[in-house]
Protein backbone atom coordinates (compact mmCIF):
# COMPACT_ATOMS: atom_id res chain seq x y z
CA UNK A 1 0.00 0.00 0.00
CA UNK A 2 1.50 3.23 -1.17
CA UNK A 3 1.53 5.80 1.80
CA UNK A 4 0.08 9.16 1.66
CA UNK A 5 1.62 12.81 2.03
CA UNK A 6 1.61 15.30 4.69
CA UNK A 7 1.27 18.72 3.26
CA UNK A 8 2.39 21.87 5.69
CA UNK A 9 -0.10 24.82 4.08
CA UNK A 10 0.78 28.44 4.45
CA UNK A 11 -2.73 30.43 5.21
CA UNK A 12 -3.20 34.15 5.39
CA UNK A 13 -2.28 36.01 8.75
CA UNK A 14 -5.04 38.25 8.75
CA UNK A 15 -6.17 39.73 4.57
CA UNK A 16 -8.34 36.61 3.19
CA UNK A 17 -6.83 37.18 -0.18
CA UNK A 18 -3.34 36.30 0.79
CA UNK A 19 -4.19 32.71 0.35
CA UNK A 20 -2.22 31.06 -3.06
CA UNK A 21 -3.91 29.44 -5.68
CA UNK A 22 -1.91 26.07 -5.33
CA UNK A 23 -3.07 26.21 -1.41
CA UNK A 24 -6.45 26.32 -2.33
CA UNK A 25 -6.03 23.60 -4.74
CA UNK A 26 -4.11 21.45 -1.67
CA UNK A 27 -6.93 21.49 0.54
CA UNK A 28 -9.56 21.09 -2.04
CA UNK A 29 -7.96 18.06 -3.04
CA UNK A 30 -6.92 16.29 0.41
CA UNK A 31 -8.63 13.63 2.01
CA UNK A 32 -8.51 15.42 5.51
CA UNK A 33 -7.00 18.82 6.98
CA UNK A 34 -5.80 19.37 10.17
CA UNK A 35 -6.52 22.50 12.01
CA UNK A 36 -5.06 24.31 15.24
CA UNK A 37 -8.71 25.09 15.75
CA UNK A 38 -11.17 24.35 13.61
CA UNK A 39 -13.60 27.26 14.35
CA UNK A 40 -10.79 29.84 13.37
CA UNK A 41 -10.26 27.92 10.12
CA UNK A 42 -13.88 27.76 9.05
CA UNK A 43 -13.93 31.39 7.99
CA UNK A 44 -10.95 30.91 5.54
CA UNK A 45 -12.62 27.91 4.12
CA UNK A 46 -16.09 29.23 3.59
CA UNK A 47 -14.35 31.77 1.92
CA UNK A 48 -12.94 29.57 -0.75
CA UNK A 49 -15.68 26.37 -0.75
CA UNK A 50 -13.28 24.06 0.84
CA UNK A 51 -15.39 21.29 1.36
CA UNK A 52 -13.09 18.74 2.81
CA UNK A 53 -13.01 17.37 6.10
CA UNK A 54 -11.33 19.05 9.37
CA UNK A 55 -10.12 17.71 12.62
CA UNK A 56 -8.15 19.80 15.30
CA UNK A 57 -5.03 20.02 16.60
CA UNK A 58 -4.52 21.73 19.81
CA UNK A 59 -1.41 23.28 21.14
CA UNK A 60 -1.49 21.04 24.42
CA UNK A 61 -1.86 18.05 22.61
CA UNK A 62 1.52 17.06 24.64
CA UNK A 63 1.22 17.31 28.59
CA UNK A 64 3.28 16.46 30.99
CA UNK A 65 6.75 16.05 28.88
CA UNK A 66 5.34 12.83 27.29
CA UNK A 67 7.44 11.07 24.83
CA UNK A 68 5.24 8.99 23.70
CA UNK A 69 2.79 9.97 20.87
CA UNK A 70 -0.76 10.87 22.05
CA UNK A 71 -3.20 9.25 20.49
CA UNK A 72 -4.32 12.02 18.27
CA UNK A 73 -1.04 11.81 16.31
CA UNK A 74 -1.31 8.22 16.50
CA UNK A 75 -4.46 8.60 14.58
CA UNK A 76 -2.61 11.15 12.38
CA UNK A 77 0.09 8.64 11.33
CA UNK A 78 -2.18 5.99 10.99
CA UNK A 79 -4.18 7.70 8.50
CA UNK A 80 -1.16 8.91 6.48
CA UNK A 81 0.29 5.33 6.62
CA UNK A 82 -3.23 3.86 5.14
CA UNK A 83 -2.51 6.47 2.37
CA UNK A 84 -4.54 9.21 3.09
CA UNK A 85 -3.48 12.65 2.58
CA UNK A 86 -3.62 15.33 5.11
CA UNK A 87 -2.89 19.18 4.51
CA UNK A 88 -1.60 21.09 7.90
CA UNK A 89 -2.60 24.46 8.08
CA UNK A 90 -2.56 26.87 11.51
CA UNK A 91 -5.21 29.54 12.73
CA UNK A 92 -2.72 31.97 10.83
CA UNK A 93 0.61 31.70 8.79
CA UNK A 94 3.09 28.79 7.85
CA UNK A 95 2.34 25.70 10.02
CA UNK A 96 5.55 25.01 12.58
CA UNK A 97 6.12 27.81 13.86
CA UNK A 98 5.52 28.17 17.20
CA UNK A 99 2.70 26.04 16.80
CA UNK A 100 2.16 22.02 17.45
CA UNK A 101 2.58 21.25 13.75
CA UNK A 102 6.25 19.95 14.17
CA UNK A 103 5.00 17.23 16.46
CA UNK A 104 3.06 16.06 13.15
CA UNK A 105 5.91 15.99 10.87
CA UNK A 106 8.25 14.71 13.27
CA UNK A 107 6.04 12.07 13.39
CA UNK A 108 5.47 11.61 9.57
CA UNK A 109 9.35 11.70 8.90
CA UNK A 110 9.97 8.87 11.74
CA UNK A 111 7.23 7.19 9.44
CA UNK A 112 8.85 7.18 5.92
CA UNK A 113 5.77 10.01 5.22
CA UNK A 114 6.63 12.05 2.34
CA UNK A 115 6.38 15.84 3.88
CA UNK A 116 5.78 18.80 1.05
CA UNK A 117 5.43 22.46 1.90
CA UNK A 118 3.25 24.76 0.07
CA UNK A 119 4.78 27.92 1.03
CA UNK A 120 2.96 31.28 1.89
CA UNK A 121 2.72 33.86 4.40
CA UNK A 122 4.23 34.22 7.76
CA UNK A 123 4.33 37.28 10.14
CA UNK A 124 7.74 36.46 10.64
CA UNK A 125 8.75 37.38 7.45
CA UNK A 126 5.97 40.18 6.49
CA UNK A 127 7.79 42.32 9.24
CA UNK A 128 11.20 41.70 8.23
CA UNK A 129 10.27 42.44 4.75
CA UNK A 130 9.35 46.22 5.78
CA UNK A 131 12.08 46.31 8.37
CA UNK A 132 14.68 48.37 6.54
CA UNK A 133 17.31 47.18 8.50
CA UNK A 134 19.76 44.50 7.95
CA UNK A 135 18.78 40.95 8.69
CA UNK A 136 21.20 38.67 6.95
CA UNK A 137 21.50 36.98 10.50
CA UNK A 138 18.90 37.53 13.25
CA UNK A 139 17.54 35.59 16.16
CA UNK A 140 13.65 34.05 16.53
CA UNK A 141 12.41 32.70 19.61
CA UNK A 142 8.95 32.44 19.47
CA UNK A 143 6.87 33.54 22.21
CA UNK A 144 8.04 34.90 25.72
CA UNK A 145 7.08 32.44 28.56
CA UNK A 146 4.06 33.61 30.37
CA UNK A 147 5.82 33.89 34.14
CA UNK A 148 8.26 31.66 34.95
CA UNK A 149 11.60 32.32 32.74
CA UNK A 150 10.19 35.36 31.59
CA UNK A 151 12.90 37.66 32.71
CA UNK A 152 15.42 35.46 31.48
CA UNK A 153 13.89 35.62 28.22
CA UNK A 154 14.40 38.96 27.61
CA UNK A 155 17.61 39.39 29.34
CA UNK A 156 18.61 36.63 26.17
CA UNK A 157 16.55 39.42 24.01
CA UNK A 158 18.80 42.21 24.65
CA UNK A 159 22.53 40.38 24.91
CA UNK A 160 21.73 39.03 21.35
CA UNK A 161 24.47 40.68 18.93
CA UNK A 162 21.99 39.93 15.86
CA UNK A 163 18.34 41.70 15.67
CA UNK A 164 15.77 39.03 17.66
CA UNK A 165 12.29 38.72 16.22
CA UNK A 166 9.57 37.09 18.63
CA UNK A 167 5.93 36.70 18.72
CA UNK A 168 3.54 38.46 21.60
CA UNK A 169 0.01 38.34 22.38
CA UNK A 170 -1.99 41.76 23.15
CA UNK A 171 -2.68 40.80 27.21
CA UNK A 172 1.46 40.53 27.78
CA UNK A 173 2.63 43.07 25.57
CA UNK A 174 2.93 46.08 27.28
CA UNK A 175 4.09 44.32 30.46
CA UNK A 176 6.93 43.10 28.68
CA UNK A 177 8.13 46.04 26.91
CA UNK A 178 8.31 47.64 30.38
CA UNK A 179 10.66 44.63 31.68
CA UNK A 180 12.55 45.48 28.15
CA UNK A 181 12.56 48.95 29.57
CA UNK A 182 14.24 48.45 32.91
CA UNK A 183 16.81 46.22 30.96
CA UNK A 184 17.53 47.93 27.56
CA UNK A 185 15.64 51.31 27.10
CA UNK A 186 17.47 52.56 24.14
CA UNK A 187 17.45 49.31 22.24
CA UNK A 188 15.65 50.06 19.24
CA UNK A 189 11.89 48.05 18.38
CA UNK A 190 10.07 47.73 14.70
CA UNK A 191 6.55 46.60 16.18
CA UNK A 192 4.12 45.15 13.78
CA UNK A 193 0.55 44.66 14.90
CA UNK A 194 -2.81 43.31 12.93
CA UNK A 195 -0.21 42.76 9.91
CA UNK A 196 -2.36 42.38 6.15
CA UNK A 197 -5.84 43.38 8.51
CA UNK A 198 -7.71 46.45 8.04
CA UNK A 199 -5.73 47.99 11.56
CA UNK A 200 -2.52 47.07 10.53
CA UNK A 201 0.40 49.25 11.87
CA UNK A 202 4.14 49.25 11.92
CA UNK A 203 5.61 51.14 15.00
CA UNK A 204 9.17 52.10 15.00
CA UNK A 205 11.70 53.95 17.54
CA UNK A 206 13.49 52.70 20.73
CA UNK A 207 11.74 50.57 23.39
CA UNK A 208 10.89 53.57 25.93
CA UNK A 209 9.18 55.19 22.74
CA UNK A 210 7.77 52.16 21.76
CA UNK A 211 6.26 51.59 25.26
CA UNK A 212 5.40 54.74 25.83
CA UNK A 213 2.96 55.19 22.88
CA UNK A 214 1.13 52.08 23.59
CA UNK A 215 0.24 53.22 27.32
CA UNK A 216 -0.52 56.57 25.42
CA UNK A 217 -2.79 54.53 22.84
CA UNK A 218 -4.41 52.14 24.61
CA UNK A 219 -7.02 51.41 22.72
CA UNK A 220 -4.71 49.79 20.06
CA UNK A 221 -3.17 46.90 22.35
CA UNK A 222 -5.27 44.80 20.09
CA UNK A 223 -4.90 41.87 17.64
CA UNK A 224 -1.33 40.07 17.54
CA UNK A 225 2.15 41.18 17.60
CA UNK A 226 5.07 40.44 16.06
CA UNK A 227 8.67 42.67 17.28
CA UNK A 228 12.19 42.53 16.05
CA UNK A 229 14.59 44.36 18.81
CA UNK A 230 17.55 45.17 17.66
C-alpha cells in the first residue's frame, strides 16, 4: 500500500486574499486537513468552498513532557500510513512555527511520510520584509514564557548581537516592553501589529518610545504582535 503525504499549508495572517492558488487547490484536493482550531479555520474555508473534512489540533496536545505519541497523532500517522493525505494548516501563517505542527511531521518523517510544503505567508517574514534594517543573520524565539523564565527571556533578548524577532500576544505586551525597559531602554523596536488586517500598523523607535505610545494609545493593544529588537 503506497503511503500518503503530509502537506504543511501556508494560510493568510489576517487579509483573506493572501491565500495562493496552489493552497487552495491542496486542501480542495486532500482527504482530511488538520486545524489548530477548527472554528478559526472555518472562515478561511467558507471563503474559498473548501469542502473537505477538518479535525483539530490543539497546542497542548503534549502534557506532561510525554514522549510517547498521544493518540491524536497516532491517529494522524495511521491515517497517512493507510494512504490518506492530510494538509496542515494553523489559525494563521506557515504551520511550525511556534505552533504544534512539528510534532506532526516529526512524526510523519519517523514514518517514511513524504512531507511537502506549500509555502505562503508568515508574520515572521511580512515584518522583516518592511524592516529596513539588515537581517542577513537575526535571532527568533517564538513567544516569551508567560511567568516563569520570563525575565530570562528577555535578558537573552537584549545580549543578542543579531536583531531578535519574537511573537507576543496583546494581554502581555505592554508588560513586557516595560521589563525590556528596565533592561535595555534605548534598544531600538520595529513593532508590527494586525499585519495584512484592516488595523494594521508598523511602530518604529526605541523601546521607551515604543512603550510609551502604547500606554498613550491604549485602545490599540489589540490583535497580535510580532517585534524585532535590535
Amino acid at each position: 500500500m503506497t503511503t500518503g503525504i503530509l502537506y504543511i499549508v501556508a494560510t493568510p495572517i489576517g487579509n483573506l486574499a493572501d491565500m495562493t492558488h496552489r493552497a487552495i487547490e491542496t486542501l480542495q484536493k486532500v482527504d482530511l486537513i488538520v486545524c489548530e482550531d477548527t472554528r478559526t479555520s472555518r472562515k478561511l474555508l467558507e471563503r474559498y468552498e473548501i469542502k473537505t473534512p477538518t479535525v483539530s489540533f490543539y497546542q497542548n496536545i503534549r502534557q506532561g513532557g510525554a514522549t510517547k505519541p498521544v493518540p491524536k497523532l497516532d491517529y494522524l500517522t495511521t491515517e497517512l500510513t493507510d494512504g490518506k493525505n492530510i494538509a496542515l494548516i494553523t489559525d494563521a501563517g506557515t504551520p511550525g512555527i511556534s505552533d504544534p505542527g512539528n510534532q506532526l511531521v516529526e512524526c510523519a518523517v519517523k514514518n517514511n511520510i513524504l512531507v511537502i510544503p506549500v509555502p505562503g505567508v508568515s508574520a515572521l517574514t511580512t515584518l522583516a520584509s518592511v524592516s529596513g534594517i539588515d537581517l542577513t543573520r537575526f535571532v527568533f524565539l517564538g513567544f516569551p514564557p508567560h511567568k516563569k523564565g520570563r525575565e530570562t527571556f528577555f535578558k537573552e533578548v537584549v545580549s543578542q548581537k543579531y536583531p531578535v524577532s519574537y511573537f507576543e500576544s496583546p494581554h502581555r505586551v505592554v508588560k513586557n516592553l516595560e521589563l525590556l525597559k528596565s533592561l535595555a531602554p534605548d534598544k531600538k523596536i520595529i513593532l508590527g501589529r494586525e499585519l495584512t488586517k484592516m488595523f494594521e500598523e508598523i511602530v518604529r523607535g526605541t523601546v521607551e518610545e515604543v512603550l510609551g505610545y502604547f500606554l498613550e494609545n491604549a485602545g490599540k493593544v489589540k490583535g497580535e504582535f510580532v517585534i524585532i529588537v535590535y
